[in-house]
C-alpha atoms as a PDB file:
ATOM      1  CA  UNK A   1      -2.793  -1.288   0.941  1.00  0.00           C
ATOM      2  CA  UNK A   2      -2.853   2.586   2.378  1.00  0.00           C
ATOM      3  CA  UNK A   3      -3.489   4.910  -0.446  1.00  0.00           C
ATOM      4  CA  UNK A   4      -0.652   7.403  -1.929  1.00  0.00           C
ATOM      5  CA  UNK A   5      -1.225  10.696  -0.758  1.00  0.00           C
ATOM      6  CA  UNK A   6       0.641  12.032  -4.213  1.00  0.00           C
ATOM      7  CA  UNK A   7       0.458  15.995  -2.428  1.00  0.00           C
ATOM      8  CA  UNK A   8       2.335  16.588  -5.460  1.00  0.00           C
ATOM      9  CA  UNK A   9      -0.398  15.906  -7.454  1.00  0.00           C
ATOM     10  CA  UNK A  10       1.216  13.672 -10.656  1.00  0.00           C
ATOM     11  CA  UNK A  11       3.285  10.971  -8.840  1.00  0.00           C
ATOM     12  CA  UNK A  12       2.829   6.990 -10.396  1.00  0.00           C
ATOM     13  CA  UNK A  13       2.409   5.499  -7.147  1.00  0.00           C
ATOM     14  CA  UNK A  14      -0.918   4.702  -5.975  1.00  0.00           C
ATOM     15  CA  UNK A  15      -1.384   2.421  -3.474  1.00  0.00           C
ATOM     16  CA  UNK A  16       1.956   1.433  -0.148  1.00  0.00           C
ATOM     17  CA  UNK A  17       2.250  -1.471   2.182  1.00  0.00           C
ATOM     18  CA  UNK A  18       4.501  -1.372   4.819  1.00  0.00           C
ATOM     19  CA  UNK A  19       5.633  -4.047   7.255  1.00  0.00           C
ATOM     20  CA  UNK A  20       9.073  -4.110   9.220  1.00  0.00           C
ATOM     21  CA  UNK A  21      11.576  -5.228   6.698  1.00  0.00           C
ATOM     22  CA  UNK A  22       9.882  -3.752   3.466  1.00  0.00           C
ATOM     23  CA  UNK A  23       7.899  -1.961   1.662  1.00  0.00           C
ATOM     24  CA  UNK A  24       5.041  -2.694  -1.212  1.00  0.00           C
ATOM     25  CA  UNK A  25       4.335   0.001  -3.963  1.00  0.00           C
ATOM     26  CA  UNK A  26       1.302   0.207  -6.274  1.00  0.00           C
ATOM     27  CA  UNK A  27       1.633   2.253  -9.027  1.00  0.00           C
ATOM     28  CA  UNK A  28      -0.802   3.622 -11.211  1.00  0.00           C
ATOM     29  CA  UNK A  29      -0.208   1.149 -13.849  1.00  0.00           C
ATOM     30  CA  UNK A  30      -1.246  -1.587 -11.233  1.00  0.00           C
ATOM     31  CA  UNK A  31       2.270  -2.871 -11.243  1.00  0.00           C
ATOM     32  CA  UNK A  32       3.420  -3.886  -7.599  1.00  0.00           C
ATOM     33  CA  UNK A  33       6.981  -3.976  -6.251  1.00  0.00           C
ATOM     34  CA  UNK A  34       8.572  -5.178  -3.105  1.00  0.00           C
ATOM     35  CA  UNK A  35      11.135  -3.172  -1.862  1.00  0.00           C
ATOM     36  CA  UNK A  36      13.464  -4.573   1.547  1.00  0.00           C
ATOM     37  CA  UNK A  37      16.164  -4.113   3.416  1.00  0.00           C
ATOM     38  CA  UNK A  38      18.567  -5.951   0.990  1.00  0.00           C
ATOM     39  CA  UNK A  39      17.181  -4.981  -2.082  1.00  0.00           C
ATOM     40  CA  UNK A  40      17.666  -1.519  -2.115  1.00  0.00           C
ATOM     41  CA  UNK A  41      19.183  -1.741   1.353  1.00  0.00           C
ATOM     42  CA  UNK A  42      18.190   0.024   4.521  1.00  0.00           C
ATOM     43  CA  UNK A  43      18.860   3.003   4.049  1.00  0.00           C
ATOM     44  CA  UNK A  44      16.845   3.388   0.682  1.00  0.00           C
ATOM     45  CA  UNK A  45      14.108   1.743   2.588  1.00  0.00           C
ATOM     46  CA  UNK A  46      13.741   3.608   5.293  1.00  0.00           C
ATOM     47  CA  UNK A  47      13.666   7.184   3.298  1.00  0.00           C
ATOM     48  CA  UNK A  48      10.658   5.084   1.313  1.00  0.00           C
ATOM     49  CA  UNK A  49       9.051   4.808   3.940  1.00  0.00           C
ATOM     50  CA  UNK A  50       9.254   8.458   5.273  1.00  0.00           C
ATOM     51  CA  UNK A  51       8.262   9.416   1.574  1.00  0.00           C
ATOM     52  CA  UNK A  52       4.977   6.789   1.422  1.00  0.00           C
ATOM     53  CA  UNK A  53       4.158   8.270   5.056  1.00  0.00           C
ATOM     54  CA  UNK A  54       4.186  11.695   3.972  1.00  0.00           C
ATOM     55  CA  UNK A  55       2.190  11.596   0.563  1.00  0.00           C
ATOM     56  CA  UNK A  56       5.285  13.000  -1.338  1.00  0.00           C
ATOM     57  CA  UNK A  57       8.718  12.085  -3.129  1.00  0.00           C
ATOM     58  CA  UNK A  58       8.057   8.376  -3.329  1.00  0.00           C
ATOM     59  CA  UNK A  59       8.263   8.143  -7.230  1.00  0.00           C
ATOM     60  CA  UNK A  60      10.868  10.654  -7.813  1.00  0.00           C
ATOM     61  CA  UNK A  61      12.781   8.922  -5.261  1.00  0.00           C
ATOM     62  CA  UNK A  62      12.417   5.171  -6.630  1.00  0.00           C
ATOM     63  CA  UNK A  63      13.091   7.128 -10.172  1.00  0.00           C
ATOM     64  CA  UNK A  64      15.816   8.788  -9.012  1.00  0.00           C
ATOM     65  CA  UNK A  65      17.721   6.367  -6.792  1.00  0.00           C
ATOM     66  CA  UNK A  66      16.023   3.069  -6.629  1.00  0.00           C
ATOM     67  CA  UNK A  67      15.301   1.881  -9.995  1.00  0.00           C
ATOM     68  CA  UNK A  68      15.086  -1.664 -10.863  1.00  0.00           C
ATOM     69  CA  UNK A  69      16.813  -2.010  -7.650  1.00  0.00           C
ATOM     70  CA  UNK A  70      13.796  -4.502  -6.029  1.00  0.00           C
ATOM     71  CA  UNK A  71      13.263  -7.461  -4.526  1.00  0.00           C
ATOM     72  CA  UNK A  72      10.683  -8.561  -6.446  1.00  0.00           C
ATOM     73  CA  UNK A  73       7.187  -7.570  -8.989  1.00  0.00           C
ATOM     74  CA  UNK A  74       4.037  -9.171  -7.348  1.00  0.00           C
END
């Protein structure tokens, strides 16, 4: 897994994978969720993946938006 950037400085997410169709998130409590493009959708993905690439957003955004809206906990 790449490490979180967290440029904000107090996100939960620690650790991303990315591969084509999804996207894995670590978060500080060591939980791990699989996100993909049916569960939240495309759209949600891809701006997850923006936000993991650039270090910033990525919890707000699964907060926010996402929710319990995954495929699956690891």
């Amino acid at each position: 897994m790449t490490p979180y950037a967290n440029l904000g400085g107090d996100s939960g997410v620690s650790n991303y994978e990315i591969g084509s169709n999804f996207i894995k998130v670590e978060f500080n409590t060591g939980a791990v969720y699989v996100y993909d493009d049916v569960k939240p959708g495309t759209s949600d993905l891809d701006q997850m993946k923006a936000l993991a690439i650039s270090g910033v957003g990525l919890n707000s955004f699964i907060s926010r938006h996402v929710r319990s809206n995954f495929a699956y906990k690891e």
